[in-house]
N, C-alpha and C. Protein backbone atom coordinates (compact mmCIF):
# COMPACT_ATOMS: atom_id res chain seq x y z
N UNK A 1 3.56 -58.09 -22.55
CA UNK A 1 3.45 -58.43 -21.14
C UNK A 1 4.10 -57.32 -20.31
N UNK A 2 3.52 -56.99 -19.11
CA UNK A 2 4.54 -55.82 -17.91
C UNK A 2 4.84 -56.59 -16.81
N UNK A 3 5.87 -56.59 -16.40
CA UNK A 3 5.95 -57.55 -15.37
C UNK A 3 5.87 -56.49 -14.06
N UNK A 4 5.29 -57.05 -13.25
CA UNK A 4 4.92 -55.88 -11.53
C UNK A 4 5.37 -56.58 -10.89
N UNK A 5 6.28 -55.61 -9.97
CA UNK A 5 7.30 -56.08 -8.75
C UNK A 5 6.61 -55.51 -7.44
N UNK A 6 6.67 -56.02 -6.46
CA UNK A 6 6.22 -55.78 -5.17
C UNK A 6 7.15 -55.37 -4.46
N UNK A 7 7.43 -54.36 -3.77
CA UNK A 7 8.62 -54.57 -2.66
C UNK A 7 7.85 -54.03 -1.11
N UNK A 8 9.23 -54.22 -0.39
CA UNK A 8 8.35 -54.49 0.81
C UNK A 8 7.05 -54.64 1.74
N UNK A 9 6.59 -54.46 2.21
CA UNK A 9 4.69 -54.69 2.82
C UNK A 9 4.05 -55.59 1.83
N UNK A 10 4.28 -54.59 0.83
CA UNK A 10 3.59 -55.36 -0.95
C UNK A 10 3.56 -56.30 -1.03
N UNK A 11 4.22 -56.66 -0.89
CA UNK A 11 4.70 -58.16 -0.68
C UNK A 11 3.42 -59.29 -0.21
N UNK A 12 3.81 -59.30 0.79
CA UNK A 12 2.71 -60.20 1.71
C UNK A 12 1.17 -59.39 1.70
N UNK A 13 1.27 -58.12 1.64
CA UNK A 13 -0.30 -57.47 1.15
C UNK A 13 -0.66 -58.02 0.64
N UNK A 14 -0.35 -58.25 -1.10
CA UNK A 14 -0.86 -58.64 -2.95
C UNK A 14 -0.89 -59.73 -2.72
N UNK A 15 0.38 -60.27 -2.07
CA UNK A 15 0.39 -62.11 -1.89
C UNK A 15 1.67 -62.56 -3.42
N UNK A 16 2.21 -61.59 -4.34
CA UNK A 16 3.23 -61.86 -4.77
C UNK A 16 4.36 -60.55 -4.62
N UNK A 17 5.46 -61.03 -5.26
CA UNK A 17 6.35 -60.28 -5.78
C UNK A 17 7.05 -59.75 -6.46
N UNK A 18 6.69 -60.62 -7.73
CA UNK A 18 6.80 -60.81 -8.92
C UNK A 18 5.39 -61.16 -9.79
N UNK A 19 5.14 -60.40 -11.12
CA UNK A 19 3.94 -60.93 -11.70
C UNK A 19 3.86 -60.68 -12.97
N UNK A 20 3.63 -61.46 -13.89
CA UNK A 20 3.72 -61.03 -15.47
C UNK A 20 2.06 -60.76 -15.55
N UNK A 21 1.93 -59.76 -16.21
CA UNK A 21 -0.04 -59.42 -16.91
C UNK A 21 0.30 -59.04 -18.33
N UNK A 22 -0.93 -59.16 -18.58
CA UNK A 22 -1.10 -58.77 -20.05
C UNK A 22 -0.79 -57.08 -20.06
N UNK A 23 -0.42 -56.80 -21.23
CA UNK A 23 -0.27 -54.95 -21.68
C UNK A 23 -1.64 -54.38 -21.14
N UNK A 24 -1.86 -53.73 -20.57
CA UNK A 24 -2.87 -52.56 -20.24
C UNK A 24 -2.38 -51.17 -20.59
N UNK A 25 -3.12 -49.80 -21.24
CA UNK A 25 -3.25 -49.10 -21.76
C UNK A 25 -2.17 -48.05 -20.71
N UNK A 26 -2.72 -47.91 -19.45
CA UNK A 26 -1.90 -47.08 -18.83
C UNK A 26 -1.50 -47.73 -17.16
N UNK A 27 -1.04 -47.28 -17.03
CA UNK A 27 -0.65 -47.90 -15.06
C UNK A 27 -1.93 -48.00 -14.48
N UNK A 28 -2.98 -46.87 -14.50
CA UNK A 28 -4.60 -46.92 -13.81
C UNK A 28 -4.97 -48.02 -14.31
N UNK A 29 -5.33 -47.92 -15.67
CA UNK A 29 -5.93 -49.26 -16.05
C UNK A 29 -5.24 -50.59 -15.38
N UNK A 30 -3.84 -50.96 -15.58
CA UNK A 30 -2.90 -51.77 -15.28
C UNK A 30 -3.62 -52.41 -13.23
N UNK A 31 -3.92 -50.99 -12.92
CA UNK A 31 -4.29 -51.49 -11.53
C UNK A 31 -5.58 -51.62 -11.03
N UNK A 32 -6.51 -51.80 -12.07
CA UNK A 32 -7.87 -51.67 -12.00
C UNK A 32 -8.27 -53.18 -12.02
N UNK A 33 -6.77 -54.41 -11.99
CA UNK A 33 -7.21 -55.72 -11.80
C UNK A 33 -7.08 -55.88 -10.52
N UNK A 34 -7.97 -56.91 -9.88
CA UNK A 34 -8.85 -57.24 -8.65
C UNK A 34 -7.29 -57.62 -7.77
N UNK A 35 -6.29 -57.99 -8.54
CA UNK A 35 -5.46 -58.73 -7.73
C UNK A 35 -4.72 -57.41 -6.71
N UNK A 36 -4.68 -56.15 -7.24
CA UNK A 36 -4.39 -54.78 -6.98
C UNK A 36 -5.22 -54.18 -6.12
N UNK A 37 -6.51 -54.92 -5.60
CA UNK A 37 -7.56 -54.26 -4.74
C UNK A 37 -7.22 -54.01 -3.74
N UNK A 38 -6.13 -54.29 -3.13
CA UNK A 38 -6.00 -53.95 -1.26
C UNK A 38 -4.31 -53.18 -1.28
N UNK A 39 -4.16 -52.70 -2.79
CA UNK A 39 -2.90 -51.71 -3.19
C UNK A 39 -3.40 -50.30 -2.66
N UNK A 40 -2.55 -49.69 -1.42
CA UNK A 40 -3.20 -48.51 -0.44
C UNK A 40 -3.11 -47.46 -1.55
N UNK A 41 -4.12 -46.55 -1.41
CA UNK A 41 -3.75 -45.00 -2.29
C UNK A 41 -2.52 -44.34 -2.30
N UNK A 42 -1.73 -44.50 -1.39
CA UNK A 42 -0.36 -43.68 -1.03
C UNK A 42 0.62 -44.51 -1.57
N UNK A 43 0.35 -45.85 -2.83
CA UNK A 43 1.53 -46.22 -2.64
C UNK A 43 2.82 -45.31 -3.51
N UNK A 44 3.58 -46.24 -3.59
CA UNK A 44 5.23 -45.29 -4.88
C UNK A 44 4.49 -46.00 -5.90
N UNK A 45 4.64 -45.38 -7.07
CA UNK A 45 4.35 -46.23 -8.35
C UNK A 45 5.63 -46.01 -9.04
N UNK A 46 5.91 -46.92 -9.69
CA UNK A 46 7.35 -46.51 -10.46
C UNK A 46 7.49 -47.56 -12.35
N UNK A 47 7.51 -46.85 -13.33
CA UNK A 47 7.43 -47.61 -14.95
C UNK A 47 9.07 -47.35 -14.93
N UNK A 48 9.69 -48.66 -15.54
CA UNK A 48 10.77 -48.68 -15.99
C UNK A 48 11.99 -48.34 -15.03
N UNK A 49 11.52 -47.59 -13.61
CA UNK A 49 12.22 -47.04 -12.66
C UNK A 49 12.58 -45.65 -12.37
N UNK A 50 11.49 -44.93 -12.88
CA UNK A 50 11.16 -43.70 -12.76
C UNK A 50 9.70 -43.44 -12.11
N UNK A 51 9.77 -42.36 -11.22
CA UNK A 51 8.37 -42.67 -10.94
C UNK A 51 7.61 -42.04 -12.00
N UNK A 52 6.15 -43.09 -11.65
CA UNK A 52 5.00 -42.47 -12.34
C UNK A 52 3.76 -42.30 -11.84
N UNK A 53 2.50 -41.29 -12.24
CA UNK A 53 1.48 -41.97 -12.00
C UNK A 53 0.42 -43.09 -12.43
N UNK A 54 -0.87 -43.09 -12.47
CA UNK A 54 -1.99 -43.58 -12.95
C UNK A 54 -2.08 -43.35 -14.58
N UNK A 55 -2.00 -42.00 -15.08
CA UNK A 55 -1.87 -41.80 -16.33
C UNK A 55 -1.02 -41.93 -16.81
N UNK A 56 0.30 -42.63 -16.46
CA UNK A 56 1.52 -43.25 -17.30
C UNK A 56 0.87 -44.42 -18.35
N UNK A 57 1.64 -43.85 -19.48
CA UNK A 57 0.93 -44.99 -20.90
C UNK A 57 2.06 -45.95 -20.21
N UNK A 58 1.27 -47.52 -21.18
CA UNK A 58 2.76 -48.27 -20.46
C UNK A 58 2.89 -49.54 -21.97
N UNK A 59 3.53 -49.93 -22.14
CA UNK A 59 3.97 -50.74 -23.58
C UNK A 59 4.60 -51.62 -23.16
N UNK A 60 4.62 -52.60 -24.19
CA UNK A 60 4.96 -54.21 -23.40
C UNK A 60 6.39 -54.27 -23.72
N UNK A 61 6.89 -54.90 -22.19
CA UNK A 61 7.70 -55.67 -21.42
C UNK A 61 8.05 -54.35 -20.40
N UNK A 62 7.30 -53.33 -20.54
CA UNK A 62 7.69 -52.58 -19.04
C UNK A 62 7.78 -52.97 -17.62
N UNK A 63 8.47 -52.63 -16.81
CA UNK A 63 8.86 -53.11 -15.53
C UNK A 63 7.63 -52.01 -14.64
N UNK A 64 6.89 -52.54 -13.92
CA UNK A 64 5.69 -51.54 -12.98
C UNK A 64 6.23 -51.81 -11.51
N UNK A 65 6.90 -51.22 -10.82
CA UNK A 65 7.14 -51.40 -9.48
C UNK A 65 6.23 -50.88 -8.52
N UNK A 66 5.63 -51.30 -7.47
CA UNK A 66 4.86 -50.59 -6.41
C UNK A 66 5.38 -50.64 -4.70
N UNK A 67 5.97 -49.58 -4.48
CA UNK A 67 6.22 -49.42 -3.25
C UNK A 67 5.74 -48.80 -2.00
N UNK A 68 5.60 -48.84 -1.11
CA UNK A 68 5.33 -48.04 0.54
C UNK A 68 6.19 -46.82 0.01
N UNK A 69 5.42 -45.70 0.56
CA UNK A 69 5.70 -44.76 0.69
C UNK A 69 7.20 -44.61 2.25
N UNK A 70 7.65 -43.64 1.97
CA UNK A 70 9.30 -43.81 2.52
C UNK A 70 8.99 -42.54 3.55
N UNK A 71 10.06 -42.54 5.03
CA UNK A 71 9.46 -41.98 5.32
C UNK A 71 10.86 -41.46 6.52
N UNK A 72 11.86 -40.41 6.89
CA UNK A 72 12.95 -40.66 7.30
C UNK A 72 13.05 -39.36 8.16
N UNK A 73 14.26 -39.63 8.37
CA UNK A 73 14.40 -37.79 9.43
C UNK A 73 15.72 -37.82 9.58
């Protein structure tokens, strides 16, 4: 199982904040479920708490975080 965390916007975007899925092969695949469809192109992706991309392999009980891009001065 990977469990995917939402943080801020994400949140109320996806409609959770927390979510257990089955193992998928890599993060792309991982977000190629429907519930991920209105997840913007720019978001942070982050495995285990490092960032990653789309081609991150991912193995079960990994942590998948998806965040808003950050933005400061």
């Amino acid at each position: 199982m990977i469990t995917v965390k939402c943080f801020a916007r994400y949140r109320a975007l996806l409609g959770f904040a927390d979510l257990e899925l089955p193992l998928a092969p890599t993060l792309g695949d991982l977000l190629k479920d429907a519930r991920f469809e209105a997840l913007p192109k720019d978001a942070l992706l982050a495995v285990n708490q490092s960032f990653a991309d789309q081609a991150t392999p991912l193995a079960d009980g990994d942590e998948v975080a998806l965040m808003p891009p950050v933005s400061g001065g």
